[in-house]
Protein backbone atom coordinates (compact mmCIF):
# COMPACT_ATOMS: atom_id res chain seq x y z
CA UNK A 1 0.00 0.00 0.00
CA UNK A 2 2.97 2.48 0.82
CA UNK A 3 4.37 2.08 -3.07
CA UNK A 4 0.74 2.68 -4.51
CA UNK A 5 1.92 5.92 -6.94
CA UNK A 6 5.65 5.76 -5.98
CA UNK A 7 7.66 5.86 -9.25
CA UNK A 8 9.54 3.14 -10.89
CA UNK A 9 12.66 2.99 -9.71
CA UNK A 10 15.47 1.49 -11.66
CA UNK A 11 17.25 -1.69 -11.34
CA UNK A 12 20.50 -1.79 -9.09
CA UNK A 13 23.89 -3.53 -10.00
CA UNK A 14 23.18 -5.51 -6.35
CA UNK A 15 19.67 -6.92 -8.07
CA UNK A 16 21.28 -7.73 -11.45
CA UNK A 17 23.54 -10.21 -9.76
CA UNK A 18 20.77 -11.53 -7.98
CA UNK A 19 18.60 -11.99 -11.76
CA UNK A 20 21.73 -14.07 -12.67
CA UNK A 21 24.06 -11.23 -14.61
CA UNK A 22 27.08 -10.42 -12.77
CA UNK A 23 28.13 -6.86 -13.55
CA UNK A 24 32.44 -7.43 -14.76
CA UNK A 25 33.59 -3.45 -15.33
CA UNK A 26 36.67 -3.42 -17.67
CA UNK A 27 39.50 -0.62 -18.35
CA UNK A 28 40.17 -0.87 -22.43
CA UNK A 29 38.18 -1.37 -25.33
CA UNK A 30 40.06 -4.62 -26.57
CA UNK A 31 39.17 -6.22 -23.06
CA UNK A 32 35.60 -5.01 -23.46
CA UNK A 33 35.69 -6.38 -26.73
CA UNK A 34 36.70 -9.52 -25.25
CA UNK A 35 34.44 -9.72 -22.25
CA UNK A 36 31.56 -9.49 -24.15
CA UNK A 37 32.46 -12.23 -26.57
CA UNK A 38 33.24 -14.82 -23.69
CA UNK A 39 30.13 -13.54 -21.87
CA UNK A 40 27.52 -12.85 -24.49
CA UNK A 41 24.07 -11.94 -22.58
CA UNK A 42 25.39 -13.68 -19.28
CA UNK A 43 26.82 -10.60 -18.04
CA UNK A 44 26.88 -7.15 -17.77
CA UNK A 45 30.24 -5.87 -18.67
CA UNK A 46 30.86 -2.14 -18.25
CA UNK A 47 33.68 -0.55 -19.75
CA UNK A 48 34.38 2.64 -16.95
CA UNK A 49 36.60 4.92 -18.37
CA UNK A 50 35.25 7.32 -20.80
CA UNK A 51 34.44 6.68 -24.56
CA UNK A 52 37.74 8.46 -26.37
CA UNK A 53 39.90 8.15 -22.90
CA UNK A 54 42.94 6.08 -22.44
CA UNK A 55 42.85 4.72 -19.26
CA UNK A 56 46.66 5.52 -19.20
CA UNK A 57 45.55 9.26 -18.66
CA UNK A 58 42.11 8.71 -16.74
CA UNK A 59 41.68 9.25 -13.31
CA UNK A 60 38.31 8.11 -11.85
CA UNK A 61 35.82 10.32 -9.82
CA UNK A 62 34.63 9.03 -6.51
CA UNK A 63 31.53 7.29 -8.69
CA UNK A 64 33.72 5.25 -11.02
CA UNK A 65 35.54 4.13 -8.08
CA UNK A 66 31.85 3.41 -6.72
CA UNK A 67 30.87 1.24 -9.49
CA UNK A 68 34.13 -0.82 -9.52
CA UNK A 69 34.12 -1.51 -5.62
CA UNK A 70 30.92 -2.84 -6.31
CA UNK A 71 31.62 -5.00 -9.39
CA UNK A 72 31.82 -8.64 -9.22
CA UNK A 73 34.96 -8.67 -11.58
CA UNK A 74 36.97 -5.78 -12.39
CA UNK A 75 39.54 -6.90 -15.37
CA UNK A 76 42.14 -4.51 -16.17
CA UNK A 77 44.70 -4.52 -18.85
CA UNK A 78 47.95 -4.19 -16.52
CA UNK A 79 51.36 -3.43 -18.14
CA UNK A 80 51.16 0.06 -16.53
CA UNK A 81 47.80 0.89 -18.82
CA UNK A 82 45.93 1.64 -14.96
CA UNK A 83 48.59 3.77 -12.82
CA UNK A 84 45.86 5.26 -11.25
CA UNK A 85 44.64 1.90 -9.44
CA UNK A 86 47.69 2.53 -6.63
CA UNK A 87 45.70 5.74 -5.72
CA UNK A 88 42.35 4.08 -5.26
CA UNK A 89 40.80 1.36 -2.87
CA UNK A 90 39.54 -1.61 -5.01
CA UNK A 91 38.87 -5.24 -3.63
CA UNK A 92 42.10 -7.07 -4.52
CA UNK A 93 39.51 -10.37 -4.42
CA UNK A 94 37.89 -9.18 -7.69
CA UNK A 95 40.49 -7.33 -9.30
CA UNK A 96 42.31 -9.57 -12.05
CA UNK A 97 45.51 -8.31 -13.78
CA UNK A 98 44.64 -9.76 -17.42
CA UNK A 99 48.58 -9.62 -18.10
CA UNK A 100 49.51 -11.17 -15.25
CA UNK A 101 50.77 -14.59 -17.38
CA UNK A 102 53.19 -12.26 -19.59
CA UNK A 103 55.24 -10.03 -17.35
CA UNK A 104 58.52 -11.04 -19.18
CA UNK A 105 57.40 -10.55 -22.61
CA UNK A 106 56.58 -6.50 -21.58
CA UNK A 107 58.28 -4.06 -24.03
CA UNK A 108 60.56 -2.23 -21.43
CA UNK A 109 61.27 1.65 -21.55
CA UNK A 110 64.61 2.61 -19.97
CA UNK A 111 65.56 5.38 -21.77
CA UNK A 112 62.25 7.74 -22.19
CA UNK A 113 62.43 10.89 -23.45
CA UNK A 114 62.37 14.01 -21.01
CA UNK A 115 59.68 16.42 -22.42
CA UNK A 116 57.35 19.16 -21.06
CA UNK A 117 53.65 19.83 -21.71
CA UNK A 118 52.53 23.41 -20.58
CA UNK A 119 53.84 24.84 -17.46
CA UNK A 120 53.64 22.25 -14.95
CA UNK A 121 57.22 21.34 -15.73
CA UNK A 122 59.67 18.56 -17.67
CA UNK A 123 58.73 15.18 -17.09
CA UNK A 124 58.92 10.80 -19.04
CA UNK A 125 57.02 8.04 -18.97
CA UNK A 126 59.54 5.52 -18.11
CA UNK A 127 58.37 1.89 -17.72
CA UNK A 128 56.53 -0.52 -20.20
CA UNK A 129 54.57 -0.27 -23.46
CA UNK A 130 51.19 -0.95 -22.81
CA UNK A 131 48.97 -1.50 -25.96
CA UNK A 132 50.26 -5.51 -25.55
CA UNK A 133 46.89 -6.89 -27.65
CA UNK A 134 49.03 -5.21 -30.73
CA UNK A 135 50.54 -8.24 -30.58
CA UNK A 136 47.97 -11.48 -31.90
CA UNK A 137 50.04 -13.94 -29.50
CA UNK A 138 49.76 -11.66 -26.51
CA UNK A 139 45.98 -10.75 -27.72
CA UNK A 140 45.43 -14.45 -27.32
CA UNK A 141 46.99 -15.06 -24.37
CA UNK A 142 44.73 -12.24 -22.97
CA UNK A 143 41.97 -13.97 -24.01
CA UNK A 144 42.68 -16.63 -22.27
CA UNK A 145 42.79 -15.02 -18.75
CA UNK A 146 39.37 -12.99 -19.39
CA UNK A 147 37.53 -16.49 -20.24
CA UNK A 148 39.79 -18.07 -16.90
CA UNK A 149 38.73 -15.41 -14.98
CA UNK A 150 34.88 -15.02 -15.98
CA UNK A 151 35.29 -19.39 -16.09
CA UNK A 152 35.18 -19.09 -12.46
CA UNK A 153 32.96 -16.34 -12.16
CA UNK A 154 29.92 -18.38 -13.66
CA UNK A 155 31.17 -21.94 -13.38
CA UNK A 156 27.78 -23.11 -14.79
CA UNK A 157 28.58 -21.74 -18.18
CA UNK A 158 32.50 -23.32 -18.28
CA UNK A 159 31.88 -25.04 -22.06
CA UNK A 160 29.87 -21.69 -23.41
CA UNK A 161 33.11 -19.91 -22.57
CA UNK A 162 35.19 -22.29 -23.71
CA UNK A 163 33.57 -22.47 -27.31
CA UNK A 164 33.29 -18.45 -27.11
CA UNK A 165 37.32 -18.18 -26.69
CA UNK A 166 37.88 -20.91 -29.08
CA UNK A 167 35.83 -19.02 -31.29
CA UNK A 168 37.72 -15.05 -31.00
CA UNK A 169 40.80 -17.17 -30.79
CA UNK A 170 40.23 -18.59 -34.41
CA UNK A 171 40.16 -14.84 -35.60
CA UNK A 172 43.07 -13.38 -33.87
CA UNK A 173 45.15 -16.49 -35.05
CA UNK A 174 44.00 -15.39 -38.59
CA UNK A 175 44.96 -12.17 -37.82
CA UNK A 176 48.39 -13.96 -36.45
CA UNK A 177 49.14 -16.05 -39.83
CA UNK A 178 48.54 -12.37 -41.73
CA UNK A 179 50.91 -10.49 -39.90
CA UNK A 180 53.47 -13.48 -40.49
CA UNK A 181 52.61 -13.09 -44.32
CA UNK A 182 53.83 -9.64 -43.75
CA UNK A 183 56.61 -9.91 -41.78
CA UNK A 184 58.06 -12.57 -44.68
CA UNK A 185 57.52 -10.37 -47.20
CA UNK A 186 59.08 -7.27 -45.93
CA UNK A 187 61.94 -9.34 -44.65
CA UNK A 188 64.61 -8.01 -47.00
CA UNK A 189 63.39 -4.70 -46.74
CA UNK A 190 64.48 -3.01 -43.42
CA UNK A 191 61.53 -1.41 -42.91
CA UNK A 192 61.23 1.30 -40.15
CA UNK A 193 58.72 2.97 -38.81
CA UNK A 194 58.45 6.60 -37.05
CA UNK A 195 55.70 7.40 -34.51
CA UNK A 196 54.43 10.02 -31.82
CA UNK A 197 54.16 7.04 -29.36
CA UNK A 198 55.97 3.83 -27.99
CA UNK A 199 52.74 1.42 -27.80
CA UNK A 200 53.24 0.43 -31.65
CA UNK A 201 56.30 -1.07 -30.35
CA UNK A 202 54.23 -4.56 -29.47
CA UNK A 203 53.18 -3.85 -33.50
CA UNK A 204 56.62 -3.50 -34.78
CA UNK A 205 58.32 -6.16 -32.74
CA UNK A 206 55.94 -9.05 -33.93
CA UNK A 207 56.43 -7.21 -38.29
CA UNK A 208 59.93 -7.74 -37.31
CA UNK A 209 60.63 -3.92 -37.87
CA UNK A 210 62.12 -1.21 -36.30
């Protein structure tokens, strides 16, 4: 009798689990890209940073933060593609490092260039390249972690996951046996490339140029 007239109200993240769709927030298109695929309609993956943003110059509001604490899963890209994680408070239970199984094939920056933008002074970016899905083996192997990781989020759905990887991981080996086509037949040619960033490096590496 009390709700007679009250508004409809809309559905919270807490009653969506409880329907049976887990909300999994993600940091990068390519992982969204990839959540969905393994997940299809058995999940509600959110992709919190801003359409057009690079998480690697994002920093979350107090509500982003909101809606990842309360996520089920929260898969981020790692490689240094989230430095603003170490200034926030996320449950280390849920959050999954989807580059965790790669650390010692990261494209290492030792020597980055000192530049300034503005007046807030000279500064680098020293550390690793980020953009490791640039690379089809890598891509795959980060595949593999988001179906682990949402494998033992829904362990009733195990074999659709398992078909859905197998099924993305079919296309990014195409996409693997095409960039070896291309890396034969620019072999002789000492191709090298010149760009305003480092994250092509994962690119270049796997073309076998410079």
């Amino acid at each position: 009798i009390a709700g007679c007239g009250q508004p409809e109200r809309p559905v919270s993240q807490e009653e969506n689990f409880l329907n049976g769709q887990p909300i999994v927030v993600v940091t990068s298109q390519p992982l969204l890209e990839m959540a969905k695929a393994v997940a299809g309609e058995a999940a509600d993956v959110q992709l919190v940073v801003p359409a057009n943003t690079l998480s690697r110059d994002w920093s979350p509001t107090a509500d982003d933060v909101r809606v990842m604490q309360r996520a089920q899963l929260i898969l981020i890209s790692g490689a240094g593609y989230e430095p603003w994680k170490s200034r926030v408070s996320l449950p280390g239970s849920r959050l999954r490092d989807t580059a965790a199984g790669y650390y010692d094939q990261f494209i290492r920056i030792p020597d980055a260039v000192t530049h300034q933008h503005g007046p807030e002074g000279s500064h680098s970016h020293p550390g690793t390249v980020w953009a490791t899905w640039l690379d089809p083996e890598l891509c795959a192997a980060q595949l593999h972690a988001v179906a682990a990781n949402f494998g033992r989020l829904m362990p009733e759905r195990i074999k659709d996951i398992a078909a859905a990887e197998a099924r993305m991981a079919a296309e990014i080996e195409t996409l693997n046996l095409t960039f070896q086509a291309i890396k034969e037949a620019s072999s002789n040619n000492g191709v090298t490339i010149f760009s305003d960033a480092s994250h092509y490096q994962y690119l270049t590496q796997r073309l076998g140029w410079s």
